[in-house]
N, C-alpha and C. Protein backbone atom coordinates (compact mmCIF):
# COMPACT_ATOMS: atom_id res chain seq x y z
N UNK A 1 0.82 -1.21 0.00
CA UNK A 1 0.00 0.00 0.00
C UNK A 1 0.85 1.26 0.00
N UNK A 2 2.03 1.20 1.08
CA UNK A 2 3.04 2.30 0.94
C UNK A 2 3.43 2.51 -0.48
N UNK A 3 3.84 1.91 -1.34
CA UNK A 3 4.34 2.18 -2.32
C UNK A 3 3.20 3.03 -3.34
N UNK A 4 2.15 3.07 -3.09
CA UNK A 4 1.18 4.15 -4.07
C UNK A 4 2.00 5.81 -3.52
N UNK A 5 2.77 5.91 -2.31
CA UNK A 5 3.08 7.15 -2.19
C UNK A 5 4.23 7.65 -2.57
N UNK A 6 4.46 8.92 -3.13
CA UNK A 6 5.71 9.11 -2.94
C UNK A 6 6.77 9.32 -2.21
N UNK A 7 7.79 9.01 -2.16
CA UNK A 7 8.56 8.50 -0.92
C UNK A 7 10.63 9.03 -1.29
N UNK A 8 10.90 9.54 -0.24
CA UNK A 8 12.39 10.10 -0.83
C UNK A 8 13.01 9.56 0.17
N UNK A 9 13.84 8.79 0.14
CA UNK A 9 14.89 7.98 0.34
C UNK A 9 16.50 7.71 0.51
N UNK A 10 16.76 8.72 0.89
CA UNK A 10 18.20 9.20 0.75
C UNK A 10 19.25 8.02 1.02
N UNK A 11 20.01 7.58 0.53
CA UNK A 11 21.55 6.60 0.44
C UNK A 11 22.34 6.75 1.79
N UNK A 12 22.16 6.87 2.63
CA UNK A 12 23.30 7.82 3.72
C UNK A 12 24.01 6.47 4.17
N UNK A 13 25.57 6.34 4.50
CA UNK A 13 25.66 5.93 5.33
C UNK A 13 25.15 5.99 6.78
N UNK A 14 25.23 4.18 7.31
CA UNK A 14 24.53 3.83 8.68
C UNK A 14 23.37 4.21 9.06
N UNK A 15 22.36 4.59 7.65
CA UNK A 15 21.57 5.37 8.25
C UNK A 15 20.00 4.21 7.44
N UNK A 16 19.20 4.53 7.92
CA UNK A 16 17.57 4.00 6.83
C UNK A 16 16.80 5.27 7.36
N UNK A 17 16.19 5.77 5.71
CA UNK A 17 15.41 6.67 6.18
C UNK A 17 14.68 6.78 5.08
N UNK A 18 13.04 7.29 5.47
CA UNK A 18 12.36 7.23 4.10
C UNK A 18 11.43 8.41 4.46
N UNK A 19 10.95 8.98 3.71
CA UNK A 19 10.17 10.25 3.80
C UNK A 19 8.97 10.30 2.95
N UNK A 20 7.82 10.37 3.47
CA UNK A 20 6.59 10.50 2.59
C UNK A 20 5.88 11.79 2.36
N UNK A 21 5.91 12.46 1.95
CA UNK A 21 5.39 13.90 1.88
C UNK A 21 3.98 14.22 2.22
N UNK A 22 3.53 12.80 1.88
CA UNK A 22 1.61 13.05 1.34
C UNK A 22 0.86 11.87 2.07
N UNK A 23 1.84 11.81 3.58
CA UNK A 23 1.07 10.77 4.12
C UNK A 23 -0.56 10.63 4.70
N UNK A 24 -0.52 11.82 4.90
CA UNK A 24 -2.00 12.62 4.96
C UNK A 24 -2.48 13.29 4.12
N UNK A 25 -3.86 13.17 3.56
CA UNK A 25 -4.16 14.44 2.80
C UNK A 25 -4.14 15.87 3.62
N UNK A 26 -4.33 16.97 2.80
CA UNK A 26 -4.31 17.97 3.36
C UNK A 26 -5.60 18.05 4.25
N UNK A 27 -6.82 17.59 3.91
CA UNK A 27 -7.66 17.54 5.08
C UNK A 27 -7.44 16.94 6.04
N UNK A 28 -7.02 15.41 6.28
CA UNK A 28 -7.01 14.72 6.80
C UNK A 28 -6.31 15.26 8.65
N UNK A 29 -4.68 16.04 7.69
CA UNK A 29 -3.84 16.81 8.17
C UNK A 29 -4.58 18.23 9.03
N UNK A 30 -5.37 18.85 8.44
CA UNK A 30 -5.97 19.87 9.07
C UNK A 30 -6.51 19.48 10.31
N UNK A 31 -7.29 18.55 9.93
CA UNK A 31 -8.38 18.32 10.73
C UNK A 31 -7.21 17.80 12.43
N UNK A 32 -6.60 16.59 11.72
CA UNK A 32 -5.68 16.26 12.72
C UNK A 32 -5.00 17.44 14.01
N UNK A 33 -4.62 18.20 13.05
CA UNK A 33 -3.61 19.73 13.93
C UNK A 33 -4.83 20.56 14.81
N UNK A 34 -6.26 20.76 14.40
CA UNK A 34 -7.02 21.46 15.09
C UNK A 34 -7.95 20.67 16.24
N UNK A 35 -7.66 19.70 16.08
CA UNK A 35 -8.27 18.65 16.95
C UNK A 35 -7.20 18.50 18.45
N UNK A 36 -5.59 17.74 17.71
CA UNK A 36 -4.53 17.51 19.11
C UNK A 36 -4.22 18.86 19.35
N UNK A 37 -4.74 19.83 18.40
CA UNK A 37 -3.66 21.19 19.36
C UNK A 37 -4.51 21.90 20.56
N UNK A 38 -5.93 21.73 20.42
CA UNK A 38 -7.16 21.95 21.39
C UNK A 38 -6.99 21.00 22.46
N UNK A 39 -7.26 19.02 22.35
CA UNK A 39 -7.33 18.78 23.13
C UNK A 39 -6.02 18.18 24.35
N UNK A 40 -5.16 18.46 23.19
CA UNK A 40 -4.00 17.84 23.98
C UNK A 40 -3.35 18.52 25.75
N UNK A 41 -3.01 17.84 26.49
CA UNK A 41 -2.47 17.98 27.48
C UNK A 41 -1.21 18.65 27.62
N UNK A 42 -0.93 19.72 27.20
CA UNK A 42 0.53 20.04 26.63
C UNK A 42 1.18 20.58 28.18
N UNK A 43 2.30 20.29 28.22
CA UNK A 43 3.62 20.92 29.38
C UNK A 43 4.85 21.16 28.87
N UNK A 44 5.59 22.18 29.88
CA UNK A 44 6.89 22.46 29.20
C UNK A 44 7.66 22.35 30.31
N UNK A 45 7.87 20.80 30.44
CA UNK A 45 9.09 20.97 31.62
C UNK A 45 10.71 21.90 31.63
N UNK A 46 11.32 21.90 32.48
CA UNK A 46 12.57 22.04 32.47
C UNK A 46 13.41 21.16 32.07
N UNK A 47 14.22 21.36 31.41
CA UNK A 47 15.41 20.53 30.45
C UNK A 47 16.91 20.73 31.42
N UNK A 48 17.23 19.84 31.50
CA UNK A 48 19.28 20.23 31.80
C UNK A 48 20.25 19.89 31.03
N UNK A 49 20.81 20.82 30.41
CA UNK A 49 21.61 20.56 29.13
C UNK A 49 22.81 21.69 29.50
N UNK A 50 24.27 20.64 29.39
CA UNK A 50 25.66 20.73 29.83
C UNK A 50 25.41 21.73 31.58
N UNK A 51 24.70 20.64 31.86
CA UNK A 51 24.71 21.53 33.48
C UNK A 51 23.66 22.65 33.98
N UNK A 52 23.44 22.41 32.70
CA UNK A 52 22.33 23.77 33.44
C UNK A 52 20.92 24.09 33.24
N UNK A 53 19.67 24.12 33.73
CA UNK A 53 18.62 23.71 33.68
C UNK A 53 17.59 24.94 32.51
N UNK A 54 17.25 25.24 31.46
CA UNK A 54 16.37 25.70 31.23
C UNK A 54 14.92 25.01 30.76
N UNK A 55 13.90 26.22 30.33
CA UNK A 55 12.83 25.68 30.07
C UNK A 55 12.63 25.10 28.52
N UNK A 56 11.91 24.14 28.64
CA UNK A 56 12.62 23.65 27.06
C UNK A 56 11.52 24.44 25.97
N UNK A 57 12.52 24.58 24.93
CA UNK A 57 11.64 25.33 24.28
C UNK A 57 10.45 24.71 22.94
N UNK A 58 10.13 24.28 23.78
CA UNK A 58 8.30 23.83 23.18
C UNK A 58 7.98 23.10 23.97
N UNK A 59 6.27 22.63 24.10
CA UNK A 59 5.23 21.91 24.19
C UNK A 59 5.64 20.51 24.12
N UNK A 60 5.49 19.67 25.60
CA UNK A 60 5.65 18.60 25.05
C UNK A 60 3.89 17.58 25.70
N UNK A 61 3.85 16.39 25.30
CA UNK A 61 2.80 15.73 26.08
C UNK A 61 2.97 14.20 25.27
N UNK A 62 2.70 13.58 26.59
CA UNK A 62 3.50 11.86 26.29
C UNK A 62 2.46 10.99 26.27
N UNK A 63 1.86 9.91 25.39
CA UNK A 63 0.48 9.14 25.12
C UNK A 63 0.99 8.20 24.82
N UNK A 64 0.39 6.91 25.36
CA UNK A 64 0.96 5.64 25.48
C UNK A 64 -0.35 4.88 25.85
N UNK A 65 -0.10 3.09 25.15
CA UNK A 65 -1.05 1.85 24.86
C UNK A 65 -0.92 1.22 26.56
N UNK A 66 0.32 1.92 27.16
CA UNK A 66 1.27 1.06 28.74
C UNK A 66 1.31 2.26 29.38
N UNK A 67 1.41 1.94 30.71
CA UNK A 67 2.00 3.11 31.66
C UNK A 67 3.47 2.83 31.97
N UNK A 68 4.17 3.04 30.96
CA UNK A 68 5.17 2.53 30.77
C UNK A 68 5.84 4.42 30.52
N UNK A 69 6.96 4.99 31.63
CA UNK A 69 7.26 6.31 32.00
C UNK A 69 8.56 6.00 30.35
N UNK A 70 8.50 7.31 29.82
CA UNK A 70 9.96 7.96 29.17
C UNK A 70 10.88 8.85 29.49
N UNK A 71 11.89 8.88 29.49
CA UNK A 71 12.07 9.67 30.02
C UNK A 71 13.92 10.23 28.87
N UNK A 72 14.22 11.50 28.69
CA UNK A 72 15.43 12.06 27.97
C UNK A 72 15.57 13.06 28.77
N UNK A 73 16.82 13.47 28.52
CA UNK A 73 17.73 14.77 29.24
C UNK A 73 17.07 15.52 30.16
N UNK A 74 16.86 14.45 30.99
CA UNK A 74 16.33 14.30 32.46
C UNK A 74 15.09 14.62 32.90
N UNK A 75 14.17 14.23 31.80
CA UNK A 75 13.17 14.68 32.30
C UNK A 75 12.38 12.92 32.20
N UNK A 76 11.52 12.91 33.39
CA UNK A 76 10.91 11.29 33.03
C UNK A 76 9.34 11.94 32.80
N UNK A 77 8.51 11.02 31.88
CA UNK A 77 7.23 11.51 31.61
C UNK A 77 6.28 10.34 31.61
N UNK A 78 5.37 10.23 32.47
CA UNK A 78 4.10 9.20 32.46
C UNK A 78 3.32 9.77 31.17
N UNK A 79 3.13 8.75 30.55
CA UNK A 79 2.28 9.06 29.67
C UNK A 79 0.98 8.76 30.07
N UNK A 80 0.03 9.40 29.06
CA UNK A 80 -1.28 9.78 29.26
C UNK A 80 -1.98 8.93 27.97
N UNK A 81 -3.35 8.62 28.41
CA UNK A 81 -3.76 7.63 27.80
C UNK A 81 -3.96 7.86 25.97
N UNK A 82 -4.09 6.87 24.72
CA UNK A 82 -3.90 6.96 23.65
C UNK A 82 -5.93 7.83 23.04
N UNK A 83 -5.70 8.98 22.50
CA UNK A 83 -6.76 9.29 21.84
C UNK A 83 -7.45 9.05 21.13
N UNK A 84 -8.24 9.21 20.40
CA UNK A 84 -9.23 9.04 19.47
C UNK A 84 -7.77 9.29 17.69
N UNK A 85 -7.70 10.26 18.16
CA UNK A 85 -6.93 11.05 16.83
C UNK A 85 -5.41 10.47 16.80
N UNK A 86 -5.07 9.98 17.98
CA UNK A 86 -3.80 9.21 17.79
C UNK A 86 -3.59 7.38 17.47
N UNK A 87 -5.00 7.25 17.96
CA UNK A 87 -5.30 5.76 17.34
C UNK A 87 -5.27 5.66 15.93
N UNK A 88 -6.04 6.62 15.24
CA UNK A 88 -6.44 7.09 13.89
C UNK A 88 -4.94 7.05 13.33
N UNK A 89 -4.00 8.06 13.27
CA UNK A 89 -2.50 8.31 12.82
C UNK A 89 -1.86 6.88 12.73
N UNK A 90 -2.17 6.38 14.17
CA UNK A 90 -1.10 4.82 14.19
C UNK A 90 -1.32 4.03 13.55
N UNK A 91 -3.13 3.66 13.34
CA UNK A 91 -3.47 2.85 12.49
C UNK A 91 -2.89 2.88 10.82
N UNK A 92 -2.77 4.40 10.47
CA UNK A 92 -2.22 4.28 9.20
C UNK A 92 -0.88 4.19 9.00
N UNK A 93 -0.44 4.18 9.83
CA UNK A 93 0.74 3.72 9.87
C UNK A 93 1.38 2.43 9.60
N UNK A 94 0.29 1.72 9.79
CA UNK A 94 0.87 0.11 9.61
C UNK A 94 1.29 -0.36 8.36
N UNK A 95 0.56 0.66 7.56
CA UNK A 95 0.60 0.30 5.81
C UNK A 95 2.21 0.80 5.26
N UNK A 96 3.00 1.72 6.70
CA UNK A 96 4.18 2.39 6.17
C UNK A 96 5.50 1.77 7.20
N UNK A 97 5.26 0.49 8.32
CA UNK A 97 6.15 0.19 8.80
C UNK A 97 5.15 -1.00 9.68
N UNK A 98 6.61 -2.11 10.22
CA UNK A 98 5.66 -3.43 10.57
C UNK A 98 5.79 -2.69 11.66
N UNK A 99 6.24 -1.97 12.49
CA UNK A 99 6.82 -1.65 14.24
C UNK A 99 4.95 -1.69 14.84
N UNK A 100 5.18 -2.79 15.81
CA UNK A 100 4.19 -2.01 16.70
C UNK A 100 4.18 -0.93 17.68
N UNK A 101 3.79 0.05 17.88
CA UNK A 101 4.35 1.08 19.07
C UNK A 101 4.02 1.12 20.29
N UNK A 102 4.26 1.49 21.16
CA UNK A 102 3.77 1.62 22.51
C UNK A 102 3.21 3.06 22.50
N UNK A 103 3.85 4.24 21.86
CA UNK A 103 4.09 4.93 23.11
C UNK A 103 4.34 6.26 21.90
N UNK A 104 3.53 7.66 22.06
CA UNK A 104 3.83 8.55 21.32
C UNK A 104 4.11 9.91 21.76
N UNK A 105 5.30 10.96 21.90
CA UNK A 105 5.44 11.59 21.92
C UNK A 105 5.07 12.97 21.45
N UNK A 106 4.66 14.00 21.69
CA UNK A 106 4.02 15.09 20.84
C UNK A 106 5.03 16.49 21.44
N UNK A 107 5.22 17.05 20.02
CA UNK A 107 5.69 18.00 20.50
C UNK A 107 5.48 19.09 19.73
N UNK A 108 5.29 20.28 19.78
CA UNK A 108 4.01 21.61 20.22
C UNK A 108 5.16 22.45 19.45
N UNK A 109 5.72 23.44 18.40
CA UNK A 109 6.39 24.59 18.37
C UNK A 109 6.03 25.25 18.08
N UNK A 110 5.60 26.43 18.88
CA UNK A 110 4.64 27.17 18.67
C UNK A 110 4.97 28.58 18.00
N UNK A 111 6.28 29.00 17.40
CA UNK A 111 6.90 29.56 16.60
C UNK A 111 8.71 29.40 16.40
N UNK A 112 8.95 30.25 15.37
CA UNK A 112 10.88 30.24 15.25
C UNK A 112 10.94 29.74 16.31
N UNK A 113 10.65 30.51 17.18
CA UNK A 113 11.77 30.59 18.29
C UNK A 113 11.90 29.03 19.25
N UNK A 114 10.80 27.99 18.95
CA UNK A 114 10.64 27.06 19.85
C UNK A 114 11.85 26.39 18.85
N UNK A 115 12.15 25.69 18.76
CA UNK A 115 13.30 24.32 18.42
C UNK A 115 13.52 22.67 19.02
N UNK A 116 14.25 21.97 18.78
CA UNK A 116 15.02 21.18 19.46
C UNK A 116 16.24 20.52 19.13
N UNK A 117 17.14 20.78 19.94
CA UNK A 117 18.46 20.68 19.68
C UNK A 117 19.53 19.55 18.92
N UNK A 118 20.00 19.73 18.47
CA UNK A 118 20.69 18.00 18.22
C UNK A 118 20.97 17.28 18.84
N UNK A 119 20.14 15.45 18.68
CA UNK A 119 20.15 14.64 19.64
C UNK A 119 20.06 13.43 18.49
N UNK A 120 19.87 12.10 19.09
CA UNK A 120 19.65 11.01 19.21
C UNK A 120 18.64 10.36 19.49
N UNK A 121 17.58 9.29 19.14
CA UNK A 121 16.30 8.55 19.98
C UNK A 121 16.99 7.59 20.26
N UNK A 122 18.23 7.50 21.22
CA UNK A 122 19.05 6.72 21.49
C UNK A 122 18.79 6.06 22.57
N UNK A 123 17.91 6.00 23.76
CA UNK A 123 17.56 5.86 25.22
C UNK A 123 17.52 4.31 25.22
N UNK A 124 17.85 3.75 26.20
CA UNK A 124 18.33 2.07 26.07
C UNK A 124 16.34 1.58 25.96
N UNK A 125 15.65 1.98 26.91
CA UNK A 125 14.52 1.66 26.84
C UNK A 125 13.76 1.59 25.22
N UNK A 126 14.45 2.04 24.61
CA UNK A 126 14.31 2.05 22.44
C UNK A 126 14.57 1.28 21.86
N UNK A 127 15.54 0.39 22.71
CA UNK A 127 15.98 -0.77 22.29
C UNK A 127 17.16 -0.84 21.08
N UNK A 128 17.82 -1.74 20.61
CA UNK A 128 19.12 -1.60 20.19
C UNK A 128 19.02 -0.53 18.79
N UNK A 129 17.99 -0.66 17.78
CA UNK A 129 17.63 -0.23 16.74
C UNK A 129 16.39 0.36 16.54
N UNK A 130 15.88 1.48 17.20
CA UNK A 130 14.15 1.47 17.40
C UNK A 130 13.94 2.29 15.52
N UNK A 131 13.21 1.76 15.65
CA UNK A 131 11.89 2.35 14.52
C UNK A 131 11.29 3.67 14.96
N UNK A 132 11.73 4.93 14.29
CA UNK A 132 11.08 6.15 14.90
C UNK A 132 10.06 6.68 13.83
N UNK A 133 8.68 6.63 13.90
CA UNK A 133 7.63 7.23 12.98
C UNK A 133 7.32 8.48 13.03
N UNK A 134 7.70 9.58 12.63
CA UNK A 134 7.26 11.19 13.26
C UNK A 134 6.35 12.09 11.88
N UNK A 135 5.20 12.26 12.19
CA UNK A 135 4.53 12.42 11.64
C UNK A 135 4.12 14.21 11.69
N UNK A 136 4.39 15.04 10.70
CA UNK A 136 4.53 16.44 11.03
C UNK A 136 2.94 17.04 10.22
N UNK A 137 2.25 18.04 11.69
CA UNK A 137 1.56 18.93 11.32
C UNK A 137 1.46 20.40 11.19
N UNK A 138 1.34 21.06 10.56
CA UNK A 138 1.05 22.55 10.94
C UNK A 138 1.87 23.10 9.81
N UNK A 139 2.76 24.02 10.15
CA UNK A 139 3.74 24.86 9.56
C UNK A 139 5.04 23.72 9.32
N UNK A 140 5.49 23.80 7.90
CA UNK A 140 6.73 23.18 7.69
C UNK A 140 7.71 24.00 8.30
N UNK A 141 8.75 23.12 9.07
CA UNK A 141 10.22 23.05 9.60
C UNK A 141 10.99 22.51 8.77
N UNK A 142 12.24 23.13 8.78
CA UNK A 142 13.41 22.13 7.82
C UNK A 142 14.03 20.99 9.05
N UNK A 143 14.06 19.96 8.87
CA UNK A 143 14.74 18.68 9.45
C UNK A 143 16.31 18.94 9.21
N UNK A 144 17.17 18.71 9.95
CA UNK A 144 18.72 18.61 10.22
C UNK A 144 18.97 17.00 10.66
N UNK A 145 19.87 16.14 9.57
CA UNK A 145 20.97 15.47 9.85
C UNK A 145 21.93 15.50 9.87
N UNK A 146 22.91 15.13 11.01
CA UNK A 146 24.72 15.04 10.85
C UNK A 146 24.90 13.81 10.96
N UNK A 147 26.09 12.98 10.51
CA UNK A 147 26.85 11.72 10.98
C UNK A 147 27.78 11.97 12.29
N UNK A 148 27.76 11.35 13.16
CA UNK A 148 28.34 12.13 14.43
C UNK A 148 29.99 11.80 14.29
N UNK A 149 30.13 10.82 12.81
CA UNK A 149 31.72 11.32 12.92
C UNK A 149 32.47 11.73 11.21
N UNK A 150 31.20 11.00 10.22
CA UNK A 150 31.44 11.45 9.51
C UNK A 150 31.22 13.32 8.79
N UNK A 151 31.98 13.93 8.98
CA UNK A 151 31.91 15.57 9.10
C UNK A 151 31.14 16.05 7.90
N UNK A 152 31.58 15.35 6.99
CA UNK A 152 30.70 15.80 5.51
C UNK A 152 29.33 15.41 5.21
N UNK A 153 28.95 14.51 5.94
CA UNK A 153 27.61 14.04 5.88
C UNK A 153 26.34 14.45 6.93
N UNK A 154 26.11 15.49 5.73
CA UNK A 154 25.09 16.12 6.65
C UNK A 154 23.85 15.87 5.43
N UNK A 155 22.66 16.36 5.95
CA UNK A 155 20.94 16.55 5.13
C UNK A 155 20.34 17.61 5.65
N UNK A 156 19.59 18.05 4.83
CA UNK A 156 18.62 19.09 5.80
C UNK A 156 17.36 18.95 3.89
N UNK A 157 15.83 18.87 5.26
CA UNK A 157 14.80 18.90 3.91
C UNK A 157 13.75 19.30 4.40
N UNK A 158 12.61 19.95 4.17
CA UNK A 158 11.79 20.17 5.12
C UNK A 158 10.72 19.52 5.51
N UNK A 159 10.03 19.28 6.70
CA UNK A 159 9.00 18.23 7.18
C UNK A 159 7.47 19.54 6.14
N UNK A 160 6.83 18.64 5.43
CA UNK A 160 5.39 19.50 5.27
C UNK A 160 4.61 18.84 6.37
N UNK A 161 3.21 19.57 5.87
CA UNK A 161 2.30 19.31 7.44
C UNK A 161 1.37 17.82 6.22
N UNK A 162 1.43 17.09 7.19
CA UNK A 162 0.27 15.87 6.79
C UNK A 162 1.93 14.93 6.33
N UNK A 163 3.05 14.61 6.50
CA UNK A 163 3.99 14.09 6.31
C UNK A 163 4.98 12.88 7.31
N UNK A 164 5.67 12.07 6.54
CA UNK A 164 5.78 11.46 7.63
C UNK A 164 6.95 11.04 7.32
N UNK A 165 7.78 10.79 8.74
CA UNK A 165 9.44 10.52 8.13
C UNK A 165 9.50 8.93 9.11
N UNK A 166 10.17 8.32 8.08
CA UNK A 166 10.76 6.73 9.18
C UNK A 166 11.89 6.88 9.63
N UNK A 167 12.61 6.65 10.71
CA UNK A 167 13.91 6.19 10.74
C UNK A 167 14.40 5.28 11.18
N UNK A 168 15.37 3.75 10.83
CA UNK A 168 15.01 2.86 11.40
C UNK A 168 16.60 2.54 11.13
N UNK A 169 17.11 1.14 11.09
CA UNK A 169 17.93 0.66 11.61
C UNK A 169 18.80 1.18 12.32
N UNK A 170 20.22 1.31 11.93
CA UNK A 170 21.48 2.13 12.68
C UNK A 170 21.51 3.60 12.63
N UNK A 171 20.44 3.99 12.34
CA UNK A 171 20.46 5.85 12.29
C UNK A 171 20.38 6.14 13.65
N UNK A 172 20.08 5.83 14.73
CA UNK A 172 19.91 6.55 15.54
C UNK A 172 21.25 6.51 16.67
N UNK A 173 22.32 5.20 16.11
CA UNK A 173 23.57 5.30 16.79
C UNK A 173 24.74 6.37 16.20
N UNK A 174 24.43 6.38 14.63
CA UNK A 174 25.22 6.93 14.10
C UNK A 174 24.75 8.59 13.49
N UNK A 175 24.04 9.27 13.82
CA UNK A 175 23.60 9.88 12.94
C UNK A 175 22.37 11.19 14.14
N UNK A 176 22.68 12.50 14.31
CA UNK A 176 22.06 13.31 15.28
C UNK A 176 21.08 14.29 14.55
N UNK A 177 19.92 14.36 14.98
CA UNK A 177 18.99 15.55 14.15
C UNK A 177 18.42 16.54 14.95
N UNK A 178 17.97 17.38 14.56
CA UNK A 178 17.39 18.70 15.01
C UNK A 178 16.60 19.79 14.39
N UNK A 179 15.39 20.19 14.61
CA UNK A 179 14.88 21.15 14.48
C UNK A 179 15.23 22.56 14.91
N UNK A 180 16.01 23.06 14.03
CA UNK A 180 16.54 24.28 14.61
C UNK A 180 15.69 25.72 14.61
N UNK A 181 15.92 26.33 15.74
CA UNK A 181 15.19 28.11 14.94
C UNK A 181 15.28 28.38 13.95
N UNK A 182 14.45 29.35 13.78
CA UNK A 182 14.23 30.09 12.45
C UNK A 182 14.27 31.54 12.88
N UNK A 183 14.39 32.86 11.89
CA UNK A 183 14.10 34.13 12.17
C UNK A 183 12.74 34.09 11.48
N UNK A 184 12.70 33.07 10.08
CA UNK A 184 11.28 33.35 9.25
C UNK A 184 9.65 33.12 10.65
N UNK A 185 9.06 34.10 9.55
CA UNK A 185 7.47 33.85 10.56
C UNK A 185 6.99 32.58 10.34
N UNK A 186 6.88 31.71 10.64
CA UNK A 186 6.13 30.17 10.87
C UNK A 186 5.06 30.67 12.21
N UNK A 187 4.02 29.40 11.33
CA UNK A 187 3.06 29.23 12.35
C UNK A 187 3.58 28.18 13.15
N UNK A 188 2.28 27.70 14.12
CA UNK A 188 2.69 26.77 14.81
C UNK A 188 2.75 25.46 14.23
N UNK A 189 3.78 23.91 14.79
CA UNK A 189 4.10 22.97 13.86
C UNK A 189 3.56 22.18 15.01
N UNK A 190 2.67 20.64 15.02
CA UNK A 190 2.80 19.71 15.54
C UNK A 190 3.74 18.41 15.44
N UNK A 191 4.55 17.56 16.42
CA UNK A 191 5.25 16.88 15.68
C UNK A 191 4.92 15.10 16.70
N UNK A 192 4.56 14.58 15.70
CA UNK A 192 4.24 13.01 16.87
C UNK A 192 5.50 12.07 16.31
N UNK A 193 6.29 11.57 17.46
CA UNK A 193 6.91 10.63 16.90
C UNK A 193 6.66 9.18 18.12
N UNK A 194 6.43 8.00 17.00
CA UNK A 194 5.98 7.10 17.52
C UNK A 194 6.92 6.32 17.54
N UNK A 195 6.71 5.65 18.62
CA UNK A 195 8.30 4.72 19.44
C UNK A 195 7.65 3.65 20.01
N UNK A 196 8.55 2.54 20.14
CA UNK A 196 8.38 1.26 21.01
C UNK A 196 9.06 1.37 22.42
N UNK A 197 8.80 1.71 23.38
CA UNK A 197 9.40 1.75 24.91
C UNK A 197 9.15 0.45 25.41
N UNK A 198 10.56 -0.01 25.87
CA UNK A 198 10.58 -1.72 26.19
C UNK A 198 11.16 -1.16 27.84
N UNK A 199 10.33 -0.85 28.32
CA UNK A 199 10.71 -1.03 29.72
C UNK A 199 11.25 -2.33 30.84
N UNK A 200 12.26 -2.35 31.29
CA UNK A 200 13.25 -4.06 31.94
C UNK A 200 11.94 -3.53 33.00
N UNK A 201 11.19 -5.29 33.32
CA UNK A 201 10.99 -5.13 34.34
C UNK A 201 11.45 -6.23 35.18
C-alpha cells in the first residue's frame, strides 16, 4: 500500500530513512492539527543541558497503549492515555512500517523561536535499533541530519504538514537531528513521533 506514495529515500551511510510527503491528505492533516492542538495535554518541563537547567523550548505531552514512564535529558514523563486522533494516525501507519508502538510523543512549536536541539532517539529503553515514525503537522520546519563522525555528511529537507518521516535501523547510533530556529514567521508545527518503549521489568 506504501508504495502508491511518494517516498524520498536518501543513500546515507549507517543510516535507513524514508520520507513520505503526502502521508496525509491535506484535510485529513488539518483536521488532525485542530483537533490535538485543542485537546492535547501540553507541558513544558525544564530541560538540563551541559549543566544547566532551562525551560525547554516547546510543548511537550506523552500518550501511550502502557503506563510505561519515558524519560530524555532528564526529564521522566508518564504518559497519558492513547486518543481518538492518535489511534487514527497509528493505524495508518501500519501500511508504512511493521513496528508495533507503545508509546507517542508530541511536540508543540509554537513559533521560530521554539526548536530542538541536536540529539539522538538513542535511550536504552528504544531498544538496540528502534523504529522512529514522526509524523509532522502545521507549519513546515526544515529537518537537520549530521553523521556524528562522519563531518561531511550532513541533510537538511523540510517536514510538510500531513507528512511522515521513518527512521530505522542504525540511524539513531550513528547519525544526530534537530529542528533548529528560524528568524522566518512560521506558524505553529505539531510533531508526533511514535516509538516502542521496552521497559526491563
Amino acid at each position: 500500500m506504501s508504495l502508491l506514495f511518494d517516498v524520498f529515500a536518501p543513500e546515507l551511510p549507517d543510516a535507513v530513512i524514508r520520507y513520505y510527503p503526502n502521508f496525509l491528505t491535506c484535510e485529513e492533516a488539518d483536521a488532525y492539527f485542530e483537533t490535538l492542538h485543542a485537546i492535547t495535554p501540553w507541558r513544558n518541563d525544564p530541560i538540563r543541558v551541559f549543566g544547566k537547567t532551562h525551560a525547554q523550548p516547546r510543548m511537550t505531552s506523552l500518550h501511550g497503549h502502557t503506563t510505561d514512564p519515558y524519560g530524555y535529558s532528564g526529564i521522566v514523563m508518564q504518559p497519558n492515555p492513547m486518543n481518538e486522533p492518535l489511534l487514527g494516525i497509528e493505524k495508518k501507519l501500519k501500511a508504512f512500517t511493521n513496528e508495533s508502538f507503545t508509546t507517542v510523543l508530541l511536540n508543540l512549536y509554537r513559533n521560530g523561536k521554539d526548536s530542538n536541539g541536536w540529539h539522538a532517539d538513542n535511550e536504552p529503553e528504544l531498544s538496540k535499533n528502534p523504529v522512529i515514525a514522526s509524523v509532522s503537522l502545521g507549519a513546515a520546519r526544515y529537518f537537520h541530519l549530521k553523521h556524528t563522525s562522519m563531518k561531511n555528511q550532513r541533510l537538511k529537507f523540510e517536514l510538510a504538514h500531513g507528512s511522515l518521516l521513518v527512521m530505522e535501523g542504525t540511524t539513531q547510533h550513528f547519525w544526530k537531528h534537530q529542528i533548529a530556529k528560524t528568524a522566518r514567521e512560521v506558524g505553529p508545527r505539531i510533531n508526533l513521533t511514535f516509538r516502542k518503549v521496552l521497559t526491563a521489568r
